[in-house]
Protein backbone atom coordinates (compact mmCIF):
# COMPACT_ATOMS: atom_id res chain seq x y z
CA UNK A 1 33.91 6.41 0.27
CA UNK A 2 30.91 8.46 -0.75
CA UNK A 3 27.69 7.34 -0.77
CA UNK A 4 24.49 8.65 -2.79
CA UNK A 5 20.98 7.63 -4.01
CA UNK A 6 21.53 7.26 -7.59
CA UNK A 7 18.05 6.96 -8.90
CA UNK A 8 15.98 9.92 -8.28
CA UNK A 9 16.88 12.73 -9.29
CA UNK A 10 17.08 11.33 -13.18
CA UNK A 11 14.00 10.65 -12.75
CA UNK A 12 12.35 13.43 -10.88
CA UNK A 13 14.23 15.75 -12.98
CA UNK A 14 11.42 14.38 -15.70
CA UNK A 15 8.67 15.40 -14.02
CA UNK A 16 7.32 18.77 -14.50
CA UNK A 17 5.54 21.63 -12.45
CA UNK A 18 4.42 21.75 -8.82
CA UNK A 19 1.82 19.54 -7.61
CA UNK A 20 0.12 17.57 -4.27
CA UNK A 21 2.47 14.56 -5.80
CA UNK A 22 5.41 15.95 -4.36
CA UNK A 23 5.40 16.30 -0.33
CA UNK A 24 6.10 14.68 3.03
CA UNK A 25 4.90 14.37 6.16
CA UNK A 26 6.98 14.34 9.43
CA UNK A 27 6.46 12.19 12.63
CA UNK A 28 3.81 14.77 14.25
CA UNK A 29 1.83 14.99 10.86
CA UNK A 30 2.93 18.37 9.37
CA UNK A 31 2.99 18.16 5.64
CA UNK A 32 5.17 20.38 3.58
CA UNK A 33 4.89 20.97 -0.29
CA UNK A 34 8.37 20.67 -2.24
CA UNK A 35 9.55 21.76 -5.01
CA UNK A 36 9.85 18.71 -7.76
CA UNK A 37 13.50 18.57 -8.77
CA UNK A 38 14.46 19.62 -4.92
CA UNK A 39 14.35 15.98 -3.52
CA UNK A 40 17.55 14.27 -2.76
CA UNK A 41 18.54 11.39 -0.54
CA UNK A 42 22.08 12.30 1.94
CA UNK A 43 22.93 8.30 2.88
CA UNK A 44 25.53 9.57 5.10
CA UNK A 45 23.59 11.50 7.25
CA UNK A 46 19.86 9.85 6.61
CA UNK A 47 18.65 12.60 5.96
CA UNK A 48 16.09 14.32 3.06
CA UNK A 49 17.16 17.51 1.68
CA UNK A 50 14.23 19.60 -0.44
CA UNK A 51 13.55 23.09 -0.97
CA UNK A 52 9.66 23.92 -0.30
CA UNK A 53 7.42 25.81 -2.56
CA UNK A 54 7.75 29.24 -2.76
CA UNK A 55 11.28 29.47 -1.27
CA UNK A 56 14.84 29.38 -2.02
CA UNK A 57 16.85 27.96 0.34
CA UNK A 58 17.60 23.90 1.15
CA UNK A 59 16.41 22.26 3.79
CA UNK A 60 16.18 19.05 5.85
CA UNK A 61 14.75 16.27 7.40
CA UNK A 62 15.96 13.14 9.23
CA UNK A 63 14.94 10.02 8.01
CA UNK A 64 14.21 9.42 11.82
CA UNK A 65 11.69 12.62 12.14
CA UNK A 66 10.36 11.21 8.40
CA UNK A 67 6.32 9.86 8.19
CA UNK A 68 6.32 9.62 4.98
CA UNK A 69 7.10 11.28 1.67
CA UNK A 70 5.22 10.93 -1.55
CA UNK A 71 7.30 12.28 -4.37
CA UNK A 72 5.25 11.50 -8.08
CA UNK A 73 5.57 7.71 -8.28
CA UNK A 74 7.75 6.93 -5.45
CA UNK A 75 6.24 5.98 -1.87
CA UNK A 76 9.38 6.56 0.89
CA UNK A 77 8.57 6.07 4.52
CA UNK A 78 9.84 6.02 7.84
CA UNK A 79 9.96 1.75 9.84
CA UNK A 80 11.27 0.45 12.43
CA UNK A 81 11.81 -3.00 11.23
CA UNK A 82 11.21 -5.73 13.65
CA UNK A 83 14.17 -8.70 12.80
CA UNK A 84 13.71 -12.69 13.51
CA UNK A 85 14.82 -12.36 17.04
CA UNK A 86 11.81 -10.22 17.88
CA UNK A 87 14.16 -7.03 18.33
CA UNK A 88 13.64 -3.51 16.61
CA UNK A 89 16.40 -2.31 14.09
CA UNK A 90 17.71 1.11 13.59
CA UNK A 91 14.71 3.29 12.04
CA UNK A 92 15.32 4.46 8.73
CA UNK A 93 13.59 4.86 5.38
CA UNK A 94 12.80 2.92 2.29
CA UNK A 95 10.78 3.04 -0.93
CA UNK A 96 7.57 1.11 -0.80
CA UNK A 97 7.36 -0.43 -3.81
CA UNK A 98 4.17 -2.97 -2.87
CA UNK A 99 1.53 -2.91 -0.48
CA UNK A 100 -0.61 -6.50 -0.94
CA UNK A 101 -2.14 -9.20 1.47
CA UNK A 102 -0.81 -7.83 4.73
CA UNK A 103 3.11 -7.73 3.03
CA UNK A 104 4.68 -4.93 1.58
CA UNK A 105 8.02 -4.78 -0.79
CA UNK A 106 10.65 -2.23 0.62
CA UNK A 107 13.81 -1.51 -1.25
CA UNK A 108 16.71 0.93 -0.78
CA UNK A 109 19.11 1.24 -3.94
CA UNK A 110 22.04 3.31 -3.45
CA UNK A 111 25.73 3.24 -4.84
CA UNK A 112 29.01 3.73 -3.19
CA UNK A 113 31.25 5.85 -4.77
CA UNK A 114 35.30 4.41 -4.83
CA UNK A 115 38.16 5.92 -6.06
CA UNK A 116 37.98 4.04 -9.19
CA UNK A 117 34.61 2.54 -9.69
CA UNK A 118 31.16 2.68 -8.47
CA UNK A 119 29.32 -0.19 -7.05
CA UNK A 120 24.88 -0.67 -6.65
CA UNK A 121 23.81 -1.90 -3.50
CA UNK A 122 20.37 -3.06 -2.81
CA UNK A 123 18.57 -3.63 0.06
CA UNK A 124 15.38 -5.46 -0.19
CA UNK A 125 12.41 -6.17 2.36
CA UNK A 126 9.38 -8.17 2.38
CA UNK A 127 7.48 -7.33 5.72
CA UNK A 128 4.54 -7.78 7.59
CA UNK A 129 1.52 -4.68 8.35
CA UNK A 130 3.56 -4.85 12.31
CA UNK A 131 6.86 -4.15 10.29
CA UNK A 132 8.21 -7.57 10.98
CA UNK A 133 10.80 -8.69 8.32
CA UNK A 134 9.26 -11.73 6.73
CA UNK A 135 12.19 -12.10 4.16
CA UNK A 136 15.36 -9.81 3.02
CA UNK A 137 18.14 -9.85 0.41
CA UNK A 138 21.11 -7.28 1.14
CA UNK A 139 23.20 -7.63 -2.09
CA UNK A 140 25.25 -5.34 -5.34
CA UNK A 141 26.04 -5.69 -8.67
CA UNK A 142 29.65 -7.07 -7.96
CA UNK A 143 30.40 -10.62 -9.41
CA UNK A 144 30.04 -12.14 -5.89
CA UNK A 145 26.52 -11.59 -5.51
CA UNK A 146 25.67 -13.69 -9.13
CA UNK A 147 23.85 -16.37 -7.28
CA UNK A 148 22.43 -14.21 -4.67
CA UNK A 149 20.71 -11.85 -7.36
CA UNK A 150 19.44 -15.56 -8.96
CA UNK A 151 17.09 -15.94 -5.88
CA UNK A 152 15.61 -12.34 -6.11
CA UNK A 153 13.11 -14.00 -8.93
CA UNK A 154 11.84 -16.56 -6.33
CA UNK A 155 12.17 -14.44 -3.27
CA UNK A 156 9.07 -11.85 -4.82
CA UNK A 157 7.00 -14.72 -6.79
CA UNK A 158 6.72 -16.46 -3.17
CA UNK A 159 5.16 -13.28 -1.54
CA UNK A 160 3.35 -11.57 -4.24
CA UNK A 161 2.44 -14.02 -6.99
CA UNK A 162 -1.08 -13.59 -6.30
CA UNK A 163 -0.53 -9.63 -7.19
CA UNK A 164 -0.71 -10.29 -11.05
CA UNK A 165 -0.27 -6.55 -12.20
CA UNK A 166 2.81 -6.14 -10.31
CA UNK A 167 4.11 -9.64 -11.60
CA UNK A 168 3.52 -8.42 -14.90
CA UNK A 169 5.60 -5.45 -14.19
CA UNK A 170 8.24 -7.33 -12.70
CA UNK A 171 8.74 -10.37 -15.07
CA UNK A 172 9.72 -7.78 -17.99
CA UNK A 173 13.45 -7.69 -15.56
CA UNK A 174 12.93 -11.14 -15.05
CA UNK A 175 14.84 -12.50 -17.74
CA UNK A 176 17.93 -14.90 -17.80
CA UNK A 177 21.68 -13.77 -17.54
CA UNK A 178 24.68 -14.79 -17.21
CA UNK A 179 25.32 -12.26 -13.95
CA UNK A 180 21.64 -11.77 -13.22
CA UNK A 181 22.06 -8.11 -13.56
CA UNK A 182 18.62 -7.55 -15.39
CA UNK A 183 16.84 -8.21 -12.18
CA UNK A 184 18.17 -5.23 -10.75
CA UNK A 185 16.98 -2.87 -12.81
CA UNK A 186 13.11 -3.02 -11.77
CA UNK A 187 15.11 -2.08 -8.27
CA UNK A 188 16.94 0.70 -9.72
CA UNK A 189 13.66 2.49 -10.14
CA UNK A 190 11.53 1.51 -6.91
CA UNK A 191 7.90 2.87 -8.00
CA UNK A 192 5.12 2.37 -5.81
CA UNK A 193 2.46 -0.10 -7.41
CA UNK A 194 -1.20 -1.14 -6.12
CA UNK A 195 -1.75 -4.65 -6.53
CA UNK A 196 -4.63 -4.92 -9.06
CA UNK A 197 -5.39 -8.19 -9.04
């Protein structure tokens, strides 16, 4: 199976011309400029492949050596999550969609490639400023997961309700269906947003 990050690079791909909105810095706070339509996620090896200003060639970085990258409206950084048992998880990266009250929103959308279909997986976060996991919903877009994606609504009013202009935002894909697909799509394209109250 084959996985990929299937959001970005339709979107990046929109954005034109070089500018301070595209970059990352690594663990010892080195920042590097990259080229706009460069960016691309490798799930496999968690890494982030780009292709700097001013040169040719591809490059990477490990999601593990990975501060943070800010690439136009996406926020993707570098935690150590902290589970319920106290104990620190794997590090790896995800998009910050929401920073508000001490909590923050992380999400990871990515699809796995079959031999005959394709399927979205989400993984979503709600954690604390010490990167302990307050809340988390691990689901897809497959026909088990109708019930699951039902409590996604609930699951973000109960940590950010007070953050109206992201609850605006967000209640345009929180709409009724019979599969609660719709939901997914404000996941599809993790932004970062400032809560403006």
């Amino acid at each position: 199976m084959k996985k990929s990050v299937f959001i970005l690079l339709l979107f990046l791909c929109s954005l034109n011309g070089f500018s301070q909105n595209f970059f990352f810095v690594d663990k010892k706070g080195e920042k590097k400029i990259i080229q706009d339509d460069s960016f691309d996620l490798v799930i496999e090896d968690k890494r982030l492949q780009y292709v700097e200003v001013g040169k040719r060639w591809e490059k990477f970085i490990k999601f593990s050596d990975l501060d943070y990258a800010l690439i136009g409206p996406y926020y993707f950084k570098s935690f150590k999550l902290i589970n319920e048992k106290g104990k620190k998880e794997r590090e790896t990266a995800y998009f910050v969609m929401l920073e508000a009250n001490g909590k923050k929103l992380l999400c990871y959308p990515y699809t796995i490639i079959g031999k005959y279909s394709s399927v979205d997986h989400f993984d979503i976060y709600v954690i604390d400023d010490n990167n302990n996991i307050l809340d988390y919903v691990k689901l897809n877009d497959t026909g088990i997961y109708t019930n699951a994606r039902g409590k996604i609504a609930p699951f973000v009013k109960k940590h950010f309700s007070d953050c109206k202009s992201f609850m605006e935002e967000f209640s345009k894909y929180d709409v009724p269906s019979e599969k609660n697909l719709i939901v997914l799509q404000f996941f599809k394209k993790p932004f970062y947003m400032k809560c403006n109250n």
